[in-house]
N, C-alpha and C. Protein backbone atom coordinates (compact mmCIF):
# COMPACT_ATOMS: atom_id res chain seq x y z
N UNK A 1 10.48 -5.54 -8.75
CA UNK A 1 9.39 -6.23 -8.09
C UNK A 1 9.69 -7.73 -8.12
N UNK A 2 9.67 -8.40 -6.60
CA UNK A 2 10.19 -9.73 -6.59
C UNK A 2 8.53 -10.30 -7.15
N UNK A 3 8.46 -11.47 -7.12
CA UNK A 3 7.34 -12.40 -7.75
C UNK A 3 7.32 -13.23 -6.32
N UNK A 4 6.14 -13.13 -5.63
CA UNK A 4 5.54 -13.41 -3.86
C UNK A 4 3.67 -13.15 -4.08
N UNK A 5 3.40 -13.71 -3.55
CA UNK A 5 2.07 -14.27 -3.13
C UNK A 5 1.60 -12.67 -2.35
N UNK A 6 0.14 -12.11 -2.60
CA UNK A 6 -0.24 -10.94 -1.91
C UNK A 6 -1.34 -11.50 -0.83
N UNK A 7 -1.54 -11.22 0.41
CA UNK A 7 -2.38 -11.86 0.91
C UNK A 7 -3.71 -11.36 0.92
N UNK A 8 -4.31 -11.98 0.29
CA UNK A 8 -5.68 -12.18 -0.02
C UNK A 8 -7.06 -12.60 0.62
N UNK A 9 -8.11 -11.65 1.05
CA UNK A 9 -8.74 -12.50 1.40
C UNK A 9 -10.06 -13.28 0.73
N UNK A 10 -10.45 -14.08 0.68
CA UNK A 10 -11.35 -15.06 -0.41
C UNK A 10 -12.57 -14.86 -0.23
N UNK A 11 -13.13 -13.57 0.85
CA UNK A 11 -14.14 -13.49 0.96
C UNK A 11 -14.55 -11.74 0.32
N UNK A 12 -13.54 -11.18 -0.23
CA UNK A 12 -13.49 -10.22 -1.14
C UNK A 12 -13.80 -10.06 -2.49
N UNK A 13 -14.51 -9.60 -2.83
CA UNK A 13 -15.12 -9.50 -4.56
C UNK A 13 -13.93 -9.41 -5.33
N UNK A 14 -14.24 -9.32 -6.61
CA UNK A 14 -13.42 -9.32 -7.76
C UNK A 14 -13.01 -7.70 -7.56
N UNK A 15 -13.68 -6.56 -7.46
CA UNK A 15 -13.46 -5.66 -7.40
C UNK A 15 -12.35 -4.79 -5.85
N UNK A 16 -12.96 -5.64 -4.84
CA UNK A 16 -12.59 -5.46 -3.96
C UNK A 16 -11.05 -6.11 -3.93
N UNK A 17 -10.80 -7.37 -4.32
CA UNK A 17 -9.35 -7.52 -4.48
C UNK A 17 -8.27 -7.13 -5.41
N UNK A 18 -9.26 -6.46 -6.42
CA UNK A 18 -7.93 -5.50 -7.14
C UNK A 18 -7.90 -4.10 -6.46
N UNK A 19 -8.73 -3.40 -5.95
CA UNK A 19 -8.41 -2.27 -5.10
C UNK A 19 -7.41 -2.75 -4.07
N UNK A 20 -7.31 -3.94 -3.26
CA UNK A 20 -6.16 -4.56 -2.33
C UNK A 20 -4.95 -4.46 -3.05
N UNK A 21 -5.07 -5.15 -4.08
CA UNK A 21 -4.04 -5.80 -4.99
C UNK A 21 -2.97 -4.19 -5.31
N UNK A 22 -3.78 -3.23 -6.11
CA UNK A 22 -3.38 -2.22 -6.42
C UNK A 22 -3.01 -1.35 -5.33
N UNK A 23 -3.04 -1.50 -4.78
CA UNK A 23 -2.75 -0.82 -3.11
C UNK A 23 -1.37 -1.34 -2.54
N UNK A 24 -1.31 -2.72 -2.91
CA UNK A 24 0.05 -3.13 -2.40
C UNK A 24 0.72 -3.31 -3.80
N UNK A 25 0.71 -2.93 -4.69
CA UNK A 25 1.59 -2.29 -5.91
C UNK A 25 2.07 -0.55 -5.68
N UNK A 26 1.60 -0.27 -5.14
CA UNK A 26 1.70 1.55 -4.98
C UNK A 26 2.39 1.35 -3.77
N UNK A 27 2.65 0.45 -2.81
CA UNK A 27 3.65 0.22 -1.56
C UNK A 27 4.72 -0.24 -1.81
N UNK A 28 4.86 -1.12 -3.32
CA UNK A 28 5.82 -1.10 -3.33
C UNK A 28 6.49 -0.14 -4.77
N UNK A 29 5.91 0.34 -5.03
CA UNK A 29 6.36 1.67 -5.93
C UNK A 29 7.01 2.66 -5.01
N UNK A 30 6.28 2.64 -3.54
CA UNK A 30 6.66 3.77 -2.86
C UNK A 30 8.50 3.30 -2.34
N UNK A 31 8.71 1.99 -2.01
CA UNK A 31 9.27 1.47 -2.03
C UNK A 31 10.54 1.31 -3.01
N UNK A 32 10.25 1.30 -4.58
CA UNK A 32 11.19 0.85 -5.21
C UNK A 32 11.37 2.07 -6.43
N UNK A 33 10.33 2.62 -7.09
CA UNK A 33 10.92 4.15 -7.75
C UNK A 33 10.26 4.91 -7.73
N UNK A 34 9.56 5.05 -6.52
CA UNK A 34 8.81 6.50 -5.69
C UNK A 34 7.78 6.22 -6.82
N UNK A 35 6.45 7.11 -6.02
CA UNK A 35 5.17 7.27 -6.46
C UNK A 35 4.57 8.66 -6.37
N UNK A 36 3.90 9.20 -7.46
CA UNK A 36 3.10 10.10 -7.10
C UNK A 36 2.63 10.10 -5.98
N UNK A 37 2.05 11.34 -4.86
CA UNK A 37 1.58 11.46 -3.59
C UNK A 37 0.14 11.19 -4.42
N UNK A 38 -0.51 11.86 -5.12
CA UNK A 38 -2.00 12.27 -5.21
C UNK A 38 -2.62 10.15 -5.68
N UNK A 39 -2.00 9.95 -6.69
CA UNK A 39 -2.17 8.38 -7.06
C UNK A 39 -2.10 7.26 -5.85
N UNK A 40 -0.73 7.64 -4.30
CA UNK A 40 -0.94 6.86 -3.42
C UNK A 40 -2.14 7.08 -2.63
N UNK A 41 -2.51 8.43 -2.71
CA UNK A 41 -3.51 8.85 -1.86
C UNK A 41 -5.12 8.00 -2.11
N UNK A 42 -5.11 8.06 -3.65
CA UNK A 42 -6.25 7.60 -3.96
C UNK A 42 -6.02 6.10 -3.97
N UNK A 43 -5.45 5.25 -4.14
CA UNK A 43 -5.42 4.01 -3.71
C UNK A 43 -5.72 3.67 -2.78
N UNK A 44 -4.76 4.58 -1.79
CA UNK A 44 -5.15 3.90 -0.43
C UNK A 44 -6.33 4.22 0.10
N UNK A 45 -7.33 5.44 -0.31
CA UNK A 45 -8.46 5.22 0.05
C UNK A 45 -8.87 4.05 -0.70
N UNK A 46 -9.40 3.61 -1.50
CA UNK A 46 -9.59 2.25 -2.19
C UNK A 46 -9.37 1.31 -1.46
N UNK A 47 -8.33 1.00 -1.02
CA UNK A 47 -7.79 0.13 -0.08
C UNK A 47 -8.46 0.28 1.32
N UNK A 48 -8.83 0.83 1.71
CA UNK A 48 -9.35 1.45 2.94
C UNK A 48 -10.81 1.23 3.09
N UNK A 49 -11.55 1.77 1.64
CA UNK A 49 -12.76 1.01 1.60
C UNK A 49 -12.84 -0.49 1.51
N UNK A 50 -12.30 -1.32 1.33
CA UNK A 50 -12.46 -2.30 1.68
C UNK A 50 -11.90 -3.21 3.09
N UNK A 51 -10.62 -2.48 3.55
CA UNK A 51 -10.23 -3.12 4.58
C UNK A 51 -10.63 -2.10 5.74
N UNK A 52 -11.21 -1.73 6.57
CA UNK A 52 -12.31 -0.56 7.35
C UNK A 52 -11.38 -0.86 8.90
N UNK A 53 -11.04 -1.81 8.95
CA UNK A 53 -10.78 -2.08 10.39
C UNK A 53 -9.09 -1.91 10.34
N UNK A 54 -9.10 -1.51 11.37
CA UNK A 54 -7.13 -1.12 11.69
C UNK A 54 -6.98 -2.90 12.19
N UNK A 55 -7.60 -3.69 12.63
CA UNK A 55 -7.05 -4.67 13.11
C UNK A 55 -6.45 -5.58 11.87
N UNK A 56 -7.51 -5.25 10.73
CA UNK A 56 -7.54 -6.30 9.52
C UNK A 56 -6.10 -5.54 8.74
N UNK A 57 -5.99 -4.34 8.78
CA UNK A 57 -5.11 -3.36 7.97
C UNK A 57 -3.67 -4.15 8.86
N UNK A 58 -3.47 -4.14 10.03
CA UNK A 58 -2.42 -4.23 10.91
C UNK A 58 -2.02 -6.25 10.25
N UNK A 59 -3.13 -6.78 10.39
CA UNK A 59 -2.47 -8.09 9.80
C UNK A 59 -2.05 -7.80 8.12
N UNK A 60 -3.11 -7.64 7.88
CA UNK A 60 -2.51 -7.15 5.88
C UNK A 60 -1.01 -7.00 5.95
N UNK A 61 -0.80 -5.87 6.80
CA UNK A 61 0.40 -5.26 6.57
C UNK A 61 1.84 -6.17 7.05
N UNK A 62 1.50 -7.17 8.45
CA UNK A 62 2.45 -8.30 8.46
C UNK A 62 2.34 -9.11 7.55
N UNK A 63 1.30 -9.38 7.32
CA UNK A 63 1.52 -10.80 5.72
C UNK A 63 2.20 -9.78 5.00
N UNK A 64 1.77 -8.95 4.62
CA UNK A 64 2.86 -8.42 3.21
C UNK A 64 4.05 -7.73 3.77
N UNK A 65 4.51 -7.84 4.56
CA UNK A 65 5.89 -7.90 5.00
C UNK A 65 6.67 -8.29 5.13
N UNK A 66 6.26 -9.63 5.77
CA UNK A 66 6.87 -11.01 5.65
C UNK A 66 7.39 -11.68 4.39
N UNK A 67 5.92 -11.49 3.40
CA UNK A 67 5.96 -11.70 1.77
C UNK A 67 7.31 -10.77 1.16
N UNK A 68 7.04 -9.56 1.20
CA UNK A 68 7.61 -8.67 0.56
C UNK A 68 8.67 -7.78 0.92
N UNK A 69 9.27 -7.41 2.38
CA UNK A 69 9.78 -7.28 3.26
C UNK A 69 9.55 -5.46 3.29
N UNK A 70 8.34 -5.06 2.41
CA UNK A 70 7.90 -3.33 2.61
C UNK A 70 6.76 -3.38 3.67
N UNK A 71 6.75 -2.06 4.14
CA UNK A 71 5.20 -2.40 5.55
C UNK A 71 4.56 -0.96 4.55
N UNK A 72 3.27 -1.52 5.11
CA UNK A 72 2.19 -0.81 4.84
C UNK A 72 2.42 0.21 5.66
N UNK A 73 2.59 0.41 7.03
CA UNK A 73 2.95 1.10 8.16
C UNK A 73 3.53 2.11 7.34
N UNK A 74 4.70 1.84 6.85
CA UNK A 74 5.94 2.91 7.03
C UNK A 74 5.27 3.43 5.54
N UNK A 75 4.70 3.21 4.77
CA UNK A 75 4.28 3.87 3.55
C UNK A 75 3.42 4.56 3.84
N UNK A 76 2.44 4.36 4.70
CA UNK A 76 1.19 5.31 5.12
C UNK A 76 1.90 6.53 5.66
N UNK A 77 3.02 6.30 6.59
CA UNK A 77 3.58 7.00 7.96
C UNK A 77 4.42 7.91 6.32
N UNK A 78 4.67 7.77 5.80
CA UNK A 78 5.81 8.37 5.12
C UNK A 78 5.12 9.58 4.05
N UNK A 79 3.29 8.71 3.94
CA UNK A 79 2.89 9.48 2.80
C UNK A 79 1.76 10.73 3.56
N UNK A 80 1.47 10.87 5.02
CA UNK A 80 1.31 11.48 5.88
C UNK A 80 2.20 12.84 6.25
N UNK A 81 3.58 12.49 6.08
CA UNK A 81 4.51 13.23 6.38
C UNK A 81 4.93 13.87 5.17
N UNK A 82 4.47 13.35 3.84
CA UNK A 82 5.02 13.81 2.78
C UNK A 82 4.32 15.27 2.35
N UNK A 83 5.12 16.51 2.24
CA UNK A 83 4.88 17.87 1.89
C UNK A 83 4.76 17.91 0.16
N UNK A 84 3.07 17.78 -0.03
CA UNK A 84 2.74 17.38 -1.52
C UNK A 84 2.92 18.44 -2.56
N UNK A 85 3.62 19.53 -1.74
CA UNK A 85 4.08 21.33 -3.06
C UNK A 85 5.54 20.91 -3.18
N UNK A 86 5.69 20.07 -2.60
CA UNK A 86 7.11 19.86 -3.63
C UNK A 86 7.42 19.48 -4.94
N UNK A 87 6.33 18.63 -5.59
CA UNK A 87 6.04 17.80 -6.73
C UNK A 87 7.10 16.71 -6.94
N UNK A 88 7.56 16.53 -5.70
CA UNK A 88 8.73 14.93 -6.09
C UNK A 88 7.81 13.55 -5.60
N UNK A 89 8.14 12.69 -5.95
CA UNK A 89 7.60 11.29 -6.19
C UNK A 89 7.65 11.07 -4.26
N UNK A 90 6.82 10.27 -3.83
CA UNK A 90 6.89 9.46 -2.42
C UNK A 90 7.76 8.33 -2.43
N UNK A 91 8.61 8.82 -1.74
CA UNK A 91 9.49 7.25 -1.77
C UNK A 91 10.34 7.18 -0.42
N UNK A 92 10.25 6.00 0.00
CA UNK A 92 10.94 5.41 0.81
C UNK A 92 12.27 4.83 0.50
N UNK A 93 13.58 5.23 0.98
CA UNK A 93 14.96 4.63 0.72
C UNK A 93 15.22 3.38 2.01
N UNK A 94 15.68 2.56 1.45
CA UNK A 94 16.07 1.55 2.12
C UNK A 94 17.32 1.34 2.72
């Protein structure tokens, strides 16, 4: 995990920005040594309750791309597609 700025927005509670926060830690878990499916699942609802709009989700996901060079996109798209009776970790190879 590089050390980068998460983008934040300042009009989010204390609670509401660690559900963000923790959401783009599990993207990049998915990212760097795979994640449980059931743990991404429940984050990203978390994440979801607070960001409601695909427009707000679609910028999130360029700021932290730019930041971090993982997309929210391809982690959602990957954990969608992921067949959860296998019991192997979600991960994206680079």
């Amino acid at each position: 995990m590089q050390n980068y700025p998460y983008p934040i927005d300042m009009d989010w509670s204390m609670d509401e920005t660690i559900k963000v926060v923790d959401f783009f830690a599990a993207v990049e878990e998915v990212y760097e040594t795979g994640i449980d499916a059931s743990a991404f699942e429940a984050k990203y609802k978390a994440f979801k309750s607070v960001v409601t709009s695909i427009s707000e989700e679609k910028q999130l996901d360029k700021a932290f791309a730019s930041q971090s060079g993982y997309s929210i996109y391809q982690a959602v798209k990957a954990f969608k597609a992921f067949d959860k009776k296998t019991g192997k970790k979600l991960k994206i190879s680079q």
